[in-house]
C-alpha atoms as a PDB file:
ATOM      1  CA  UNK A   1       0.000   0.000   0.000  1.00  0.00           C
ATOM      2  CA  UNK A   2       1.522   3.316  -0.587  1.00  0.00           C
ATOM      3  CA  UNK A   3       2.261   5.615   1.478  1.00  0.00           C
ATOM      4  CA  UNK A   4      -0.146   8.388   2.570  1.00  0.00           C
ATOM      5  CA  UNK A   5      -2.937   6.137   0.961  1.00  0.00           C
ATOM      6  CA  UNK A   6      -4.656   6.194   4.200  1.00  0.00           C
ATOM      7  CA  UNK A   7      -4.913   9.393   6.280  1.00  0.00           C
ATOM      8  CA  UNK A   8      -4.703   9.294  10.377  1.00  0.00           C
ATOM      9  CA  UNK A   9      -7.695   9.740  12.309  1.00  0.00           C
ATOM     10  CA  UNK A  10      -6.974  12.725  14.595  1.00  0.00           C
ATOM     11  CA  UNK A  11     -11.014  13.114  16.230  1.00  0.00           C
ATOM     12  CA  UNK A  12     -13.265  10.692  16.725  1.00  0.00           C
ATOM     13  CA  UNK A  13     -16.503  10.479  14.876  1.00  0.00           C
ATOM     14  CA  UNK A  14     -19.299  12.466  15.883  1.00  0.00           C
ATOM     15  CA  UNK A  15     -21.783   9.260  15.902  1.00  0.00           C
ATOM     16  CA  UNK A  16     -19.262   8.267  18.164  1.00  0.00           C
ATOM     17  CA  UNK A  17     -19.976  11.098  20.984  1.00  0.00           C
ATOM     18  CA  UNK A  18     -23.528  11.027  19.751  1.00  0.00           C
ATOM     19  CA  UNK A  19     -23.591   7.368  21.013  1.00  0.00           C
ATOM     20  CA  UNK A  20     -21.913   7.799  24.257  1.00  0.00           C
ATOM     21  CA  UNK A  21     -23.838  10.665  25.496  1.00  0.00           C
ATOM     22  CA  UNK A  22     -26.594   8.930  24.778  1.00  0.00           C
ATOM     23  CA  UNK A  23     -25.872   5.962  25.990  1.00  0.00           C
ATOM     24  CA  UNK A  24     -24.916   7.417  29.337  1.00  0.00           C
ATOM     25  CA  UNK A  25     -27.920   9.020  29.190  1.00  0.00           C
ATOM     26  CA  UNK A  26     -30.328   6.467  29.443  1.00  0.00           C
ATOM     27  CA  UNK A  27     -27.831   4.347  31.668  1.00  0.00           C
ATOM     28  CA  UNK A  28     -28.388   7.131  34.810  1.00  0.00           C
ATOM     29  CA  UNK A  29     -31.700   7.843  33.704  1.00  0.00           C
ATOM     30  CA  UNK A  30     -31.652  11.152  32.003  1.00  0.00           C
ATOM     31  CA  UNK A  31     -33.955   9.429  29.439  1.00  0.00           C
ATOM     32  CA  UNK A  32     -35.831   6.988  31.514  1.00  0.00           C
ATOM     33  CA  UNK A  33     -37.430   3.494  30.738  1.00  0.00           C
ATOM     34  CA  UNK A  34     -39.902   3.776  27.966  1.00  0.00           C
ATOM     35  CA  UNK A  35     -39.491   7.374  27.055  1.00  0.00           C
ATOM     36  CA  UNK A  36     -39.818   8.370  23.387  1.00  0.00           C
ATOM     37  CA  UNK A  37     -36.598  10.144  22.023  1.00  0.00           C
ATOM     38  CA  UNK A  38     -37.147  13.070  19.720  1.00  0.00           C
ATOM     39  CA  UNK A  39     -34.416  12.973  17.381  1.00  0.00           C
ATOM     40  CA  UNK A  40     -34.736  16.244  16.578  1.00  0.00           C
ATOM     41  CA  UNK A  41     -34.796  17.820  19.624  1.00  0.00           C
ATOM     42  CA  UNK A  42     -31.280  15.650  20.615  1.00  0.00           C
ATOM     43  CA  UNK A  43     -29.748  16.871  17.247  1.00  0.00           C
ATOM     44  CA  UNK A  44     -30.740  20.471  18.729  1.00  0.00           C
ATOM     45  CA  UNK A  45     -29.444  19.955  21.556  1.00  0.00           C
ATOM     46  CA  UNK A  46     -25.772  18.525  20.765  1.00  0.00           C
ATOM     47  CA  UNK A  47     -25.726  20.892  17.888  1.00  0.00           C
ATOM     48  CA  UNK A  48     -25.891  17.987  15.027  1.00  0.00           C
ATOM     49  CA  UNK A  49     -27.376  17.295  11.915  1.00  0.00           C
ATOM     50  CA  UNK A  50     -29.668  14.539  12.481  1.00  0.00           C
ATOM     51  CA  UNK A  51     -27.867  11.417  10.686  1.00  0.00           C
ATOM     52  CA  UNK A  52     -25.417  11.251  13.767  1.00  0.00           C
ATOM     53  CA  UNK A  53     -28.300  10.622  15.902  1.00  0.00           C
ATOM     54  CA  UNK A  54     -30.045   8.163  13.736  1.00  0.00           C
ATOM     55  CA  UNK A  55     -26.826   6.404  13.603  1.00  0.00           C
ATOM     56  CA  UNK A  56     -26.074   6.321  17.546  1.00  0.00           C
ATOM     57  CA  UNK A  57     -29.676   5.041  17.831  1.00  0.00           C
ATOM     58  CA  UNK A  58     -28.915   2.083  15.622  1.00  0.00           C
ATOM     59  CA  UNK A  59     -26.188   1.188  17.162  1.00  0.00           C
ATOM     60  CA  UNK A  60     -27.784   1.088  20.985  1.00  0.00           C
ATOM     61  CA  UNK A  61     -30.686  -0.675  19.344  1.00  0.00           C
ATOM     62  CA  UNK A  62     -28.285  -3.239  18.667  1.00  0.00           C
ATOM     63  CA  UNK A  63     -27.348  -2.962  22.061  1.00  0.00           C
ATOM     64  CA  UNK A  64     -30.478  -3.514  23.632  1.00  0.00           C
ATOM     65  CA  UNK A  65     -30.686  -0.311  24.981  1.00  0.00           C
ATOM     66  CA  UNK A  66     -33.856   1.435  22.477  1.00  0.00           C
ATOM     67  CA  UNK A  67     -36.235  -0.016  21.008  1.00  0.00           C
ATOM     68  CA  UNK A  68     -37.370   1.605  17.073  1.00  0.00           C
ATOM     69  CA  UNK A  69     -41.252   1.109  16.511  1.00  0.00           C
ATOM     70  CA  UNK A  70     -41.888   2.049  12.988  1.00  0.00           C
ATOM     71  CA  UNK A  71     -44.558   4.798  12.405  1.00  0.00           C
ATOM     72  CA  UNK A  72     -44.255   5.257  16.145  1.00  0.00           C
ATOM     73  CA  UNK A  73     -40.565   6.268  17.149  1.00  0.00           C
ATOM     74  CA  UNK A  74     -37.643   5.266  18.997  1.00  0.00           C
ATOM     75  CA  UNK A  75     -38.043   4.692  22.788  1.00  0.00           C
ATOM     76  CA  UNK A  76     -35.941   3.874  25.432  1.00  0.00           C
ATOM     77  CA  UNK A  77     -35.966  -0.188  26.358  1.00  0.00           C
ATOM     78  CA  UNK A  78     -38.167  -0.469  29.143  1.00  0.00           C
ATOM     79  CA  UNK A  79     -36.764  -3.125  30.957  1.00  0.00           C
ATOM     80  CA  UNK A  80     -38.317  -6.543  32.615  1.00  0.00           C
ATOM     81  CA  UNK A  81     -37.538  -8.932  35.706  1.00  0.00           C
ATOM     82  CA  UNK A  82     -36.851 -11.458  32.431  1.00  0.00           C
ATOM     83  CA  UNK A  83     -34.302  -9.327  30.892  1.00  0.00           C
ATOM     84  CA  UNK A  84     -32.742  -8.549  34.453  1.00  0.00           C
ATOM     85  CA  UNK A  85     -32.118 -12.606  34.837  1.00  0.00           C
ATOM     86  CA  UNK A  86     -30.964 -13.197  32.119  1.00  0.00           C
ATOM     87  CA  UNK A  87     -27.969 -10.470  31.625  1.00  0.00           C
ATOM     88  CA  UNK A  88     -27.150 -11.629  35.035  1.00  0.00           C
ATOM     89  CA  UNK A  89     -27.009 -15.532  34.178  1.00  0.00           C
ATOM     90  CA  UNK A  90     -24.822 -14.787  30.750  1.00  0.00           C
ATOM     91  CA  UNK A  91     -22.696 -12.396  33.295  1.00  0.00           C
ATOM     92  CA  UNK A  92     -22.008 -15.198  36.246  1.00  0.00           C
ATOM     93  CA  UNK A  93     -21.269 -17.718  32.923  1.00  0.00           C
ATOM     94  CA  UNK A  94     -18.728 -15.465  31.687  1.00  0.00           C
ATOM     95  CA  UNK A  95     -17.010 -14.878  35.088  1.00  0.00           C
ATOM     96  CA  UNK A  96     -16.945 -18.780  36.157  1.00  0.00           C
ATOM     97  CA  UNK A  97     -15.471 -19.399  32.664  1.00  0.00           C
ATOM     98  CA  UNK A  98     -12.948 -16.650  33.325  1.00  0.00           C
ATOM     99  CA  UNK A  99     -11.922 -18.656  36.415  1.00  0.00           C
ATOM    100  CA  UNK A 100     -10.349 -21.579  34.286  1.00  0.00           C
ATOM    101  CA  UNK A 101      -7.495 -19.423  33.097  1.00  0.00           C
ATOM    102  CA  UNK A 102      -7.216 -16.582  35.543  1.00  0.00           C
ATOM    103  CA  UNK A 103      -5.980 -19.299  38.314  1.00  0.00           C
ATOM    104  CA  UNK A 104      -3.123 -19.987  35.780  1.00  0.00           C
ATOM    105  CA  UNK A 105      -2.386 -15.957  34.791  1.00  0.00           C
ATOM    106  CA  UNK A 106      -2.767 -14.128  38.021  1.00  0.00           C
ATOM    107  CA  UNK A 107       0.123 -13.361  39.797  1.00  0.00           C
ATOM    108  CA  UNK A 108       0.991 -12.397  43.235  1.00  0.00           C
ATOM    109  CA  UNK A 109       0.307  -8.881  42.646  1.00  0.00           C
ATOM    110  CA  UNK A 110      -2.616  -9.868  40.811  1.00  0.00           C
ATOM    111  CA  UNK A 111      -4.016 -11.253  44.239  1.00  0.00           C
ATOM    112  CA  UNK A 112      -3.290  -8.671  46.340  1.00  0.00           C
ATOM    113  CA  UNK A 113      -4.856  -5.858  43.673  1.00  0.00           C
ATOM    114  CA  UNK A 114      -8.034  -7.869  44.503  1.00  0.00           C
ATOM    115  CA  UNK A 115      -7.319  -7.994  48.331  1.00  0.00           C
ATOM    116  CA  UNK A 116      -7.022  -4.457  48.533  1.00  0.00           C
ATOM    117  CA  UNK A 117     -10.239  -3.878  46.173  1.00  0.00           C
ATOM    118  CA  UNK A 118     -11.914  -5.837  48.790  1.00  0.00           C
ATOM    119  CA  UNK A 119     -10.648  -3.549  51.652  1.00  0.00           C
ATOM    120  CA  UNK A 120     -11.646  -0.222  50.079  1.00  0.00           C
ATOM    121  CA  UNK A 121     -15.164  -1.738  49.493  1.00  0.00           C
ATOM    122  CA  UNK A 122     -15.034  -2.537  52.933  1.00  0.00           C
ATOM    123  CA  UNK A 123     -13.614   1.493  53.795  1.00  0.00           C
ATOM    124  CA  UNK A 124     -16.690   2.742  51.443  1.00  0.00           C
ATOM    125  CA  UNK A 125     -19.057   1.517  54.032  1.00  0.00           C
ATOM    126  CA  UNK A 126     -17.302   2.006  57.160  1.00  0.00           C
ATOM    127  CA  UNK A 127     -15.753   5.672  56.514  1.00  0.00           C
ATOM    128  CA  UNK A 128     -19.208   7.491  55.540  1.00  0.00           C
ATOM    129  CA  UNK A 129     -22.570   8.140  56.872  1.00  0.00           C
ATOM    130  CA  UNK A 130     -23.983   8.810  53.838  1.00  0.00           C
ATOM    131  CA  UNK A 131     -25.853   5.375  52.134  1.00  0.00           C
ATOM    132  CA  UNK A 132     -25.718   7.122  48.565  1.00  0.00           C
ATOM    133  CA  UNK A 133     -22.190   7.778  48.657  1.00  0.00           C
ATOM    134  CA  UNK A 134     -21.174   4.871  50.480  1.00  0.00           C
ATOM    135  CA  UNK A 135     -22.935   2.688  47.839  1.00  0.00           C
ATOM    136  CA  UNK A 136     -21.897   4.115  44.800  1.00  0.00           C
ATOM    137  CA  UNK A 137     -18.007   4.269  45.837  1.00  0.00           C
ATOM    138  CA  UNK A 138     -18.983   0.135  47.052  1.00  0.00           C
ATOM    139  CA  UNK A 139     -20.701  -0.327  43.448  1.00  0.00           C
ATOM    140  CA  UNK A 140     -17.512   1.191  41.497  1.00  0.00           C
ATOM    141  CA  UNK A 141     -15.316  -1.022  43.723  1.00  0.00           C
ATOM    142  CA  UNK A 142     -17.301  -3.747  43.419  1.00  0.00           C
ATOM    143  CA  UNK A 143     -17.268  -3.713  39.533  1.00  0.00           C
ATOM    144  CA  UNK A 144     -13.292  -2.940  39.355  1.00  0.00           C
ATOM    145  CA  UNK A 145     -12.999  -5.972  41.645  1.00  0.00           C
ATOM    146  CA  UNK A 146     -15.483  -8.725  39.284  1.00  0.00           C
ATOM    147  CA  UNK A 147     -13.676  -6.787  35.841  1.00  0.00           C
ATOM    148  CA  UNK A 148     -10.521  -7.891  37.201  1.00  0.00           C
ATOM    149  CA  UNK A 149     -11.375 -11.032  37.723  1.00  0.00           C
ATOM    150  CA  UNK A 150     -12.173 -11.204  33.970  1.00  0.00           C
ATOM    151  CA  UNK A 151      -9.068  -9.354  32.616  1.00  0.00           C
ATOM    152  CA  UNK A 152      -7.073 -11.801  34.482  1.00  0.00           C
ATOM    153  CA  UNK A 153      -8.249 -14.505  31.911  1.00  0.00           C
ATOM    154  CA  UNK A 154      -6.707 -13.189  29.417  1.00  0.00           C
ATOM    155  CA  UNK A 155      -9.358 -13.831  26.688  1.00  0.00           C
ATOM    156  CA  UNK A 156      -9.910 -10.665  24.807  1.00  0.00           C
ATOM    157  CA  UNK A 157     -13.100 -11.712  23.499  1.00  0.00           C
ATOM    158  CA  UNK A 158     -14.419 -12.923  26.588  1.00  0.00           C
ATOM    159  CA  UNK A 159     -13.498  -9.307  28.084  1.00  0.00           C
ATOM    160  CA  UNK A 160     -15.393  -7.834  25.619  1.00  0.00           C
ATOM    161  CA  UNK A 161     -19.197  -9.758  25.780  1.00  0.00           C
ATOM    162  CA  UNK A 162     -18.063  -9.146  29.590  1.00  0.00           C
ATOM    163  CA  UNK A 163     -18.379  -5.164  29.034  1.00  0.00           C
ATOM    164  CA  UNK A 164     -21.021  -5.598  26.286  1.00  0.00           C
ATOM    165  CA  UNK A 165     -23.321  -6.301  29.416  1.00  0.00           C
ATOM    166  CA  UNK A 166     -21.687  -3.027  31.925  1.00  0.00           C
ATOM    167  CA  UNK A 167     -24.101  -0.850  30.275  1.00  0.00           C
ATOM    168  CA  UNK A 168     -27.410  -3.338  31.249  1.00  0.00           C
ATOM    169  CA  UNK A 169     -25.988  -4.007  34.385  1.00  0.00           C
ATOM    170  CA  UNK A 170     -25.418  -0.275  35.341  1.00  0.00           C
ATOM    171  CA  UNK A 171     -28.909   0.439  34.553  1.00  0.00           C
ATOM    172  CA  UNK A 172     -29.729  -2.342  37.141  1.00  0.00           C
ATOM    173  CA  UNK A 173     -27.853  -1.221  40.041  1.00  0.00           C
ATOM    174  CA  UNK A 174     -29.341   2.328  38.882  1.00  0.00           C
ATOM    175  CA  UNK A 175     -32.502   1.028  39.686  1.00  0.00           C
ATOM    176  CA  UNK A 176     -31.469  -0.084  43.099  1.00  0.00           C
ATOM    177  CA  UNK A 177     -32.971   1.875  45.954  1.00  0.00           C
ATOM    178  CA  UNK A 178     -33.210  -0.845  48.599  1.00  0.00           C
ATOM    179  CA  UNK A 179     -33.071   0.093  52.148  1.00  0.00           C
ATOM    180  CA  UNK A 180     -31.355  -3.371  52.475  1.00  0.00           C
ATOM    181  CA  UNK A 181     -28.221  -3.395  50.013  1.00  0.00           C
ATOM    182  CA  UNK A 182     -26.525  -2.126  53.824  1.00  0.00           C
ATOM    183  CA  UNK A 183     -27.174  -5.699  55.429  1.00  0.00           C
ATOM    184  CA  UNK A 184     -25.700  -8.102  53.163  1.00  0.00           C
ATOM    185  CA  UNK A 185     -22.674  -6.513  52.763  1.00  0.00           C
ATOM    186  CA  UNK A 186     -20.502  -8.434  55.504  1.00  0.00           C
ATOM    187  CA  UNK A 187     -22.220 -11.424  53.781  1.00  0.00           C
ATOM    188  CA  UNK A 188     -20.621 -10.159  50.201  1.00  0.00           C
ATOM    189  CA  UNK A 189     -17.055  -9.515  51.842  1.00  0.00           C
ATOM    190  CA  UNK A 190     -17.110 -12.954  53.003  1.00  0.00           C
ATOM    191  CA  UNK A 191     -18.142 -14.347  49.606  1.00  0.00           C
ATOM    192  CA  UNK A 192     -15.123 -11.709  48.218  1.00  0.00           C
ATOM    193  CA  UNK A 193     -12.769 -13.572  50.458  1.00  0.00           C
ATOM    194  CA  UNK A 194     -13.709 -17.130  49.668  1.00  0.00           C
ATOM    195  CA  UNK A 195     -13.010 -16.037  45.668  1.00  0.00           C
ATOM    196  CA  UNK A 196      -9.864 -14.630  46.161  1.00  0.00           C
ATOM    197  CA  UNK A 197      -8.279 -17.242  48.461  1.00  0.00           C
ATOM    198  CA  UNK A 198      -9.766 -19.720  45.838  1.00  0.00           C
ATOM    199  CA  UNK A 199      -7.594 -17.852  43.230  1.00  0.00           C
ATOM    200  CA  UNK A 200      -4.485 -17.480  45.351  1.00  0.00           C
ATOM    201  CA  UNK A 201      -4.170 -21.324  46.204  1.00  0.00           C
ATOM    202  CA  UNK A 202      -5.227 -21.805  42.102  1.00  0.00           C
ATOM    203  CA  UNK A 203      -7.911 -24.004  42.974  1.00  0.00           C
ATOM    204  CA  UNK A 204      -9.955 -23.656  39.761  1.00  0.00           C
ATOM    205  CA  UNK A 205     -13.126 -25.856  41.203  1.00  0.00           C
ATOM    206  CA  UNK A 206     -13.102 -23.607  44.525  1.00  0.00           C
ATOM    207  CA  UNK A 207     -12.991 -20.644  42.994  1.00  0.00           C
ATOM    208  CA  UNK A 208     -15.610 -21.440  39.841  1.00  0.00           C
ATOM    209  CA  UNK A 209     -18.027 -23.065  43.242  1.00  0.00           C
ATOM    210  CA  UNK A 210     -17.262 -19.581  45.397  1.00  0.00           C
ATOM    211  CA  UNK A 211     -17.924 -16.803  42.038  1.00  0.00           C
ATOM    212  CA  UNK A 212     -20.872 -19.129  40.888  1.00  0.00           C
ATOM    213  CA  UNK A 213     -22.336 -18.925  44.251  1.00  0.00           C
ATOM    214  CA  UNK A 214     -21.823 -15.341  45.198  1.00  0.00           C
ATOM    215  CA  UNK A 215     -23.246 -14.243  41.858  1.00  0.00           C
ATOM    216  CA  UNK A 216     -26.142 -16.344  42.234  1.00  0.00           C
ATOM    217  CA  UNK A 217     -27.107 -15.090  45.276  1.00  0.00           C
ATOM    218  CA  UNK A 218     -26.400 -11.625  44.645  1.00  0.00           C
ATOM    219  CA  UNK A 219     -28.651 -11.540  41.134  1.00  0.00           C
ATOM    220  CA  UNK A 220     -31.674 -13.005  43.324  1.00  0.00           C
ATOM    221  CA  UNK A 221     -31.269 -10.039  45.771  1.00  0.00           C
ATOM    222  CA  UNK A 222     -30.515  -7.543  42.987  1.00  0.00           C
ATOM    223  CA  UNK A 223     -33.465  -8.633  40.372  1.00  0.00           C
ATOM    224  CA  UNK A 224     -35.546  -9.091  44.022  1.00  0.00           C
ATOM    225  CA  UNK A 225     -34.790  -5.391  44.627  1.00  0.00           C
ATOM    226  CA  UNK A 226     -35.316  -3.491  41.365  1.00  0.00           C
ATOM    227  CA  UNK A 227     -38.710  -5.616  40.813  1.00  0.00           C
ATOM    228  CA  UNK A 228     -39.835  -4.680  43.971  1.00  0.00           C
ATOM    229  CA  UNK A 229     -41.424  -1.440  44.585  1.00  0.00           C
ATOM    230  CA  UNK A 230     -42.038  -1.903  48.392  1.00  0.00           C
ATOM    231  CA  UNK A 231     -39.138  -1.220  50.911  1.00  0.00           C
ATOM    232  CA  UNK A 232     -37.239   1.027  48.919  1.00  0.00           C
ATOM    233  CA  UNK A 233     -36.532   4.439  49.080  1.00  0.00           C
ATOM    234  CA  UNK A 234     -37.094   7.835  47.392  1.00  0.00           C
ATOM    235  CA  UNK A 235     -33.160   8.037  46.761  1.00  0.00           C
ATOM    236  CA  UNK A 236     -30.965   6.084  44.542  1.00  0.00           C
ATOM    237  CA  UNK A 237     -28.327   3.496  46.193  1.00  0.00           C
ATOM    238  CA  UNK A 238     -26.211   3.178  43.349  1.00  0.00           C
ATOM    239  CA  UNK A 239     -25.470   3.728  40.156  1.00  0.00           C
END
């Protein structure tokens, strides 16, 4: 191929921002379940033509994340306790797979990275009064510590279908607004610990039984919780 053929890209494309502001968007609930997005108004808005918005919306249609009705519009995927369960099963399959190979590619440091993810979860709670800000520096943590779990396989494909699901699972724990989240977590640090001492002896079957486990029982509290009107609050817990 010659030289100069093919030119450097120096700025992303604009469908590109188009599709990550509104992807955020309906992930913290700036457009909220089953709202109708007027394409227009969002090309107004972000000063752009309207193709760049038609072309984002595509693309999170093919996400999941809106659905397009002809002759009606595009609206924003109102999601059910169905869809909930099943992210979460295709998530807990991908990190119990990840398992097989992280036991053979994580390294001491590797081990204590997840130790001390497990500590500052544990700070989150302890150091602030505040459930909303406790609970979204625990979610964050949280997240960082299962991610790493999956980067530690070593399977770029697997990584990505991983955080092909982040967005549907953000707009889950957005959802959450359970008095409750506050009790189990001593009961999630201990599941934490069982995983990680699983990975540090390289016990592949103790560590696949102690993620599968912790996962299950956390997606029947989490899809019990954003299902369930009663018993939760005005406020968000996380995001």
């Amino acid at each position: 191929m010659p030289e100069g053929a093919l030119q450097a890209i120096k700025t992303e494309r604009v469908t590109d921002t188009v599709y990550q502001v509104l992807r955020e968007g309906i992930v913290n609930r700036t457009f909220p379940p089953g709202s109708k997005l007027n394409i227009d108004e969002i090309a107004r808005r972000l000063d752009v033509s309207r193709t760049p918005v038609h072309e984002a919306l595509a693309v999170l249609a093919t996400d999941g994340l809106v659905d397009v009705q002809p002759r009606r519009g595009t609206f924003v995927t109102s999601f059910t306790r169905d869809d909930y369960t099943e992210t979460l099963d295709v998530r807990r399959a991908l990190e119990v797979l990840a398992c097989e190979t992280a036991c053979v590619h994580a390294s001491t440091d590797d081990v204590a990275d997840l130790r001390t993810l497990m500590h500052e979860m544990e700070r989150s709670v302890a150091e602030t009064s505040d459930a909303q800000v406790a609970a979204k520096t625990h979610d964050a943590k949280n997240f960082a510590f299962h991610h790493r779990i999956v980067q530690l396989a070593g399977n770029r494909r697997l990584l990505a279908m991983y955080d092909d699901l982040r967005a549907h699972l953000r707009i889950a724990r957005a959802h959450l607004d359970a008095d409750t989240w506050l009790e189990r977590v001593p009961t999630e640090a201990a599941e934490h610990l069982a995983i990680v001492e699983a990975l540090e002896a390289r016990d592949v079957d103790a560590m696949q039984r102690a993620l599968d486990a912790h996962l299950r029982r956390s997606s029947e509290s989490l899809i019990e919780d954003v299902t369930r009107p009663e018993g939760r609050r005005a406020g968000r817990a996380a995001d």
